[in-house]
Protein backbone atom coordinates (compact mmCIF):
# COMPACT_ATOMS: atom_id res chain seq x y z
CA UNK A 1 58.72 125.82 -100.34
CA UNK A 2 58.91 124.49 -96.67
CA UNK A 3 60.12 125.99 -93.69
CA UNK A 4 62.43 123.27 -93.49
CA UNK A 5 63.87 122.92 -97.04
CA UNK A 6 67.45 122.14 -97.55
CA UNK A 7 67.79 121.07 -93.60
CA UNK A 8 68.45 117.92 -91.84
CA UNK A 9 66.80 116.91 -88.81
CA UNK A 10 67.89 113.80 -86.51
CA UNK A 11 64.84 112.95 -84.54
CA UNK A 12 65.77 110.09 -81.37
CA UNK A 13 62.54 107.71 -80.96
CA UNK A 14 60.82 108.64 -84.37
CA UNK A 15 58.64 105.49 -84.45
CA UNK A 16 55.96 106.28 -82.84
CA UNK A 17 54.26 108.50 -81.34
CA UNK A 18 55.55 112.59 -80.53
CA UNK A 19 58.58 111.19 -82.00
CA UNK A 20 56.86 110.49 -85.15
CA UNK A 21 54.59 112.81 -85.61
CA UNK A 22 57.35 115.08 -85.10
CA UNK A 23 59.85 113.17 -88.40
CA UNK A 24 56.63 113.06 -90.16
CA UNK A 25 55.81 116.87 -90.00
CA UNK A 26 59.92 117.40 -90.17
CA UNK A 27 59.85 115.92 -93.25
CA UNK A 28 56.53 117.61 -95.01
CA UNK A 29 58.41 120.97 -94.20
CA UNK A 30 61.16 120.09 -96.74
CA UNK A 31 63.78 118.36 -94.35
CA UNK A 32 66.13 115.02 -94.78
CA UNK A 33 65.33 113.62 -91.85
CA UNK A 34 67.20 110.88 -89.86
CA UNK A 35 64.60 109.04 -87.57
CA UNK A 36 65.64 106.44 -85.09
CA UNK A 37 64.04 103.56 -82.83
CA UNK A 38 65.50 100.61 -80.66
CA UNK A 39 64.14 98.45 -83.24
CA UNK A 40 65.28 98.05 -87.04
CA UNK A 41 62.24 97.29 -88.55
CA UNK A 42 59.74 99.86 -86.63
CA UNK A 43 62.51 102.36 -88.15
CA UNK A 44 62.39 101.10 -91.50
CA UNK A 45 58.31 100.70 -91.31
CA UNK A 46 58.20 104.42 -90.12
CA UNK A 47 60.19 105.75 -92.67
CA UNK A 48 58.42 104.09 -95.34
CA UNK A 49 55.63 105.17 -94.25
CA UNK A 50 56.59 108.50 -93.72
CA UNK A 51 58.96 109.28 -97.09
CA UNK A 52 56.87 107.02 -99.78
CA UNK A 53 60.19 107.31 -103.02
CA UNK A 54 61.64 110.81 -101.78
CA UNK A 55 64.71 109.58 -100.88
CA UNK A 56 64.63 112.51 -98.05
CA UNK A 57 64.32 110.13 -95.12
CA UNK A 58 66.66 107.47 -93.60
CA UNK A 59 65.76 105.19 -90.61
CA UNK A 60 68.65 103.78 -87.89
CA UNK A 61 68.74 101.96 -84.41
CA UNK A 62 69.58 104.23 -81.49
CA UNK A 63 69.16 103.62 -77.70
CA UNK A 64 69.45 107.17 -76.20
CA UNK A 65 70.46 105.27 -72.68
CA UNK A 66 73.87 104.00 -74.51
CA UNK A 67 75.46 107.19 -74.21
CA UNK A 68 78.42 105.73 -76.03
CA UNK A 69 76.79 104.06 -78.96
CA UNK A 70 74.03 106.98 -79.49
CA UNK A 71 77.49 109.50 -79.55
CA UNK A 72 78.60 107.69 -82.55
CA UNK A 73 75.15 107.33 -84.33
CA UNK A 74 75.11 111.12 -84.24
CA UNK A 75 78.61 111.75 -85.46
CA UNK A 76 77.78 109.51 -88.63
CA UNK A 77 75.29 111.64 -89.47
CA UNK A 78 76.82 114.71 -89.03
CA UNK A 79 76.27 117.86 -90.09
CA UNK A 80 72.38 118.54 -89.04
CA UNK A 81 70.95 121.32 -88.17
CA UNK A 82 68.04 120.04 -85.80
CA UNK A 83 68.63 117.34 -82.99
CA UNK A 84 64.93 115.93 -81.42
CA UNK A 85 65.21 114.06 -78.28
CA UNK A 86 61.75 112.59 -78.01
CA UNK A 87 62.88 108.81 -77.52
CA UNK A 88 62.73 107.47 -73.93
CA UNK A 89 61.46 104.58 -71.36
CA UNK A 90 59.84 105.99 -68.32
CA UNK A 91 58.12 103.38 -65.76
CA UNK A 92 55.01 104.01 -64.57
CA UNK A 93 55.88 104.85 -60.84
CA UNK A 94 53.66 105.04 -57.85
CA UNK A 95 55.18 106.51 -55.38
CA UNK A 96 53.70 104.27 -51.98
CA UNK A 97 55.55 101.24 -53.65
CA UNK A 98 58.81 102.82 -55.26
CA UNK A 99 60.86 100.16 -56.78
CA UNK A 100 64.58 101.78 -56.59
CA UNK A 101 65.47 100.25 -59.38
CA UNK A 102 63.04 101.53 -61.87
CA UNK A 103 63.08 105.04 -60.62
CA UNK A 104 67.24 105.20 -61.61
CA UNK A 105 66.03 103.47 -64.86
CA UNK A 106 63.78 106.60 -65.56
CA UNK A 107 65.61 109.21 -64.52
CA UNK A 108 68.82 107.68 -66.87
CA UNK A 109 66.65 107.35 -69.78
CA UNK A 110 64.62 110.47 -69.85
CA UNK A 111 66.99 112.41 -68.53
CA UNK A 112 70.56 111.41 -69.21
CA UNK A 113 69.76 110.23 -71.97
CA UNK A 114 69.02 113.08 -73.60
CA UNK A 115 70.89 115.52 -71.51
CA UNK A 116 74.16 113.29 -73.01
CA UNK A 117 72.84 113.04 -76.53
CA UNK A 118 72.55 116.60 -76.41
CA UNK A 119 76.15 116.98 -74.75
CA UNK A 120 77.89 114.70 -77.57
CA UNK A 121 75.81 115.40 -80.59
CA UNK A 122 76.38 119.59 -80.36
CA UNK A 123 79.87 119.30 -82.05
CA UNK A 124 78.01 117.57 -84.98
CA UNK A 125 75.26 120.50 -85.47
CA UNK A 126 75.38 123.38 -87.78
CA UNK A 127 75.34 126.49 -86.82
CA UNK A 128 72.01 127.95 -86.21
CA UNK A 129 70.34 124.39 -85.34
CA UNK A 130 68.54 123.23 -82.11
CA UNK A 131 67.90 121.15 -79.97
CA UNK A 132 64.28 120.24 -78.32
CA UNK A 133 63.87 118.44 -75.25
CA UNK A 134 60.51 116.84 -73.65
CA UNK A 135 59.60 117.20 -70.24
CA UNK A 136 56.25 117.30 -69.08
CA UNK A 137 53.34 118.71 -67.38
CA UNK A 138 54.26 117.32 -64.18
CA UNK A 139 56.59 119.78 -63.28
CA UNK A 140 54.58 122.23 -63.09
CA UNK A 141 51.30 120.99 -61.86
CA UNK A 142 52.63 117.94 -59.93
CA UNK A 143 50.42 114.84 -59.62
CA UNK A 144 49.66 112.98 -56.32
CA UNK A 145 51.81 109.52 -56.49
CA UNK A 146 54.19 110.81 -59.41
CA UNK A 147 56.91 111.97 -57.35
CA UNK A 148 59.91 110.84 -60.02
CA UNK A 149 57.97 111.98 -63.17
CA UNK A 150 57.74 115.05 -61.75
CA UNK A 151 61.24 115.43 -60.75
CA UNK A 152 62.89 114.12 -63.95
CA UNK A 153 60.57 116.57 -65.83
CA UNK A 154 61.90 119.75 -63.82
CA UNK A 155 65.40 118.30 -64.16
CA UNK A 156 65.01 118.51 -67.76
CA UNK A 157 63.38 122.29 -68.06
CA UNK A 158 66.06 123.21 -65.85
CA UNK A 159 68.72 121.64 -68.09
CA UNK A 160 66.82 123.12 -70.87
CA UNK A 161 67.63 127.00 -69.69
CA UNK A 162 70.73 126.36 -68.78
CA UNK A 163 72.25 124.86 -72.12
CA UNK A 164 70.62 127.80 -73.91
CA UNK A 165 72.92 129.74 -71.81
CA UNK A 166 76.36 127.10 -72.37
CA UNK A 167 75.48 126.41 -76.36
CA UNK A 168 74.24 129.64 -77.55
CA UNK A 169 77.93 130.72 -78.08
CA UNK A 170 78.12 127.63 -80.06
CA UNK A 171 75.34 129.05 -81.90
CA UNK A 172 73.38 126.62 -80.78
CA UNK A 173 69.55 126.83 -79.27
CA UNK A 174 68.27 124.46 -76.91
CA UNK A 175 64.17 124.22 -75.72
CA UNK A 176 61.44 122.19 -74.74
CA UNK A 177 58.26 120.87 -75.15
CA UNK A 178 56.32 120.19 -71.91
CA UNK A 179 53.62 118.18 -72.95
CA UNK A 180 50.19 117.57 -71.22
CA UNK A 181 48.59 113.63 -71.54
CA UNK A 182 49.16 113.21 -75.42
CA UNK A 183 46.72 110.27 -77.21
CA UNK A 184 50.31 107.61 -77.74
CA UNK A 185 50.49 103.85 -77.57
CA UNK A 186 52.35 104.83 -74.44
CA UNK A 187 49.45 105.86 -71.95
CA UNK A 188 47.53 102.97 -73.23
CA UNK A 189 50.69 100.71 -72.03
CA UNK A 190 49.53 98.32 -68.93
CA UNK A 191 45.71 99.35 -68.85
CA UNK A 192 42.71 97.88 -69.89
CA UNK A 193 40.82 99.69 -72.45
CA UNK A 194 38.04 100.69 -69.47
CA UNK A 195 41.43 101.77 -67.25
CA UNK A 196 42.41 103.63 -70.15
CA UNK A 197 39.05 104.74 -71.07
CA UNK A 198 38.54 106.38 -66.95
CA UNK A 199 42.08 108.33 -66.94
CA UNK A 200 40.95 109.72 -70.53
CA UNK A 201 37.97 111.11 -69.11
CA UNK A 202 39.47 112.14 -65.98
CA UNK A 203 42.24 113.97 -67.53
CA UNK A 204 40.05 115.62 -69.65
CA UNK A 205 37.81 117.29 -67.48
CA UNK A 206 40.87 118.85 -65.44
CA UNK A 207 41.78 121.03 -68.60
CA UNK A 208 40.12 123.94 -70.18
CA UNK A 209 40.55 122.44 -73.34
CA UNK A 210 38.48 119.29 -72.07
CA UNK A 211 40.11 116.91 -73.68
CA UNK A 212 43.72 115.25 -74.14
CA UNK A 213 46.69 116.18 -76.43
CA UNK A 214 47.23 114.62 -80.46
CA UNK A 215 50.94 113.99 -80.92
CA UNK A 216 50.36 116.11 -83.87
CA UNK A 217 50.14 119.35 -82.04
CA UNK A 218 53.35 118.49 -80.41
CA UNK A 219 54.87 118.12 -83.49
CA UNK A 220 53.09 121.71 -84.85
CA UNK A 221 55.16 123.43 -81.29
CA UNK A 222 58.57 121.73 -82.25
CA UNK A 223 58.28 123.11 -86.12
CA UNK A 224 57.71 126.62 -84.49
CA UNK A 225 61.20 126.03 -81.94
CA UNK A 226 62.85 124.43 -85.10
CA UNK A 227 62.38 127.62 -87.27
CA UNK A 228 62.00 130.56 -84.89
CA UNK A 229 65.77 131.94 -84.30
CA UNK A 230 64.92 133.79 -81.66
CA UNK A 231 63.42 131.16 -79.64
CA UNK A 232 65.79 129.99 -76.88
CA UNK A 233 65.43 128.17 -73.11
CA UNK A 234 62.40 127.74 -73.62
CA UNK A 235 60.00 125.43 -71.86
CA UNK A 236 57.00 125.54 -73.72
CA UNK A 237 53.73 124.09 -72.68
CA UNK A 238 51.72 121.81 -74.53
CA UNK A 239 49.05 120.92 -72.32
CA UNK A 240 45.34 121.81 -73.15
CA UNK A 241 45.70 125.03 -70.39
CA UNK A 242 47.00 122.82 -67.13
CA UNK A 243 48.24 125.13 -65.62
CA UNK A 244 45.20 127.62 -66.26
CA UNK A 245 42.79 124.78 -64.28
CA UNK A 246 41.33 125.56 -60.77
């Protein structure tokens, strides 16, 4: 028996990554699970990967920044019970050169985005469900030069404890995962492997854990928000102990 037999949970960037991870350990638990990327064939590769012949799995295209088009996805495969909002596009910003540009670009993906697939996709949701947000570490322990990270990420905890308030009559539940640095192809994105290899080993000596995040884990705190009814608003930290660091 899993903890997620006889459910069905839609997870929004499932090909990689906390997304995956996430569909993967969805799916172990006993779920159908509907698991989404911008691109047909990383779908289709992650759900055959994922499902081998259980027929419990089913891959689609979803941009969570097409508010209109990620609406209808979501009605189609309506009624689930858990809605995963993992899938977004955030530019690496530095704040001394801010392009203007990019930083809308961000905050529209990671946070509109969601905050809209959340909006549309409730009336679709079975009673009981939830929905899980990701924010991040930086809004809480704020990084020097990461000014709209930090600012999307407290835009979406804040959303995150207010929804719990607007769809728990709904009988809805709404939380978050706040993750530290997690090991994805997306902190490897634009950096040489020695680049990479230096903020690795920075990072890792600024937590107590001394070392950096498995998407894994993240995917171990969404199965508890998933399955613990009692569990809502939540922001919950994923992080190695950053906020416990001098």
């Amino acid at each position: 028996m899993g903890a997620l037999d006889g459910k069905k949970v839609v997870v929004i960037g499932g090909s990689g990554g906390i997304g995956y991870a996430t569909a993967e350990m969805a799916h172990k638990e006993g779920a159908h699970v509907v698991l989404t990327s911008r691109d047909k064939s990383r779908a289709e590769a992650a759900a055959a990967k994922i499902a081998g012949k259980s027929g419990r799995i089913t891959p689609g295209v979803a941009e969570v920044g097409d508010r209109a088009a990620t609406a209808a996805f979501l009605k189609s495969h309506g009624k689930f019970d858990h809605l995963i909002l993992s899938g977004s596009t955030v530019h690496r910003l530095v704040f001394d050169a801010l392009p203007e540009k990019e930083s809308y670009e961000s905050f529209d993906s990671k946070f509109w985005g969601p905050f809209w697939a959340a909006y549309d996709g409730r009336h679709h949701m079975n009673k009981g469900g939830s929905i899980i947000f990701y924010s991040g570490a930086a809004s809480r322990r704020p990084l020097r030069g990461y000014v709209v990270g930090a600012a999307i990420d407290g835009a979406i905890d804040a959303a995150t404890r207010s929804l719990a308030w607007e769809l728990g009559s709904e009988g809805l539940r709404v939380n978050c995962i706040s993750p530290g640095v997690i090991l994805t192809d997306l902190i490897r994105k634009g950096r040489t492997q020695a680049e990479f290899d230096k903020r690795m080993q920075e990072h890792s000596k600024r937590v107590p854990l001394g070392r950096i995040g498995e998407p894994s884990e993240c995917a171990n705190a969404a199965l508890f928000l998933m399955t613990c009814g009692f569990v809502t608003g939540e922001v919950l930290a994923v992080d190695g102990g950053t906020e416990a660091a001098p």
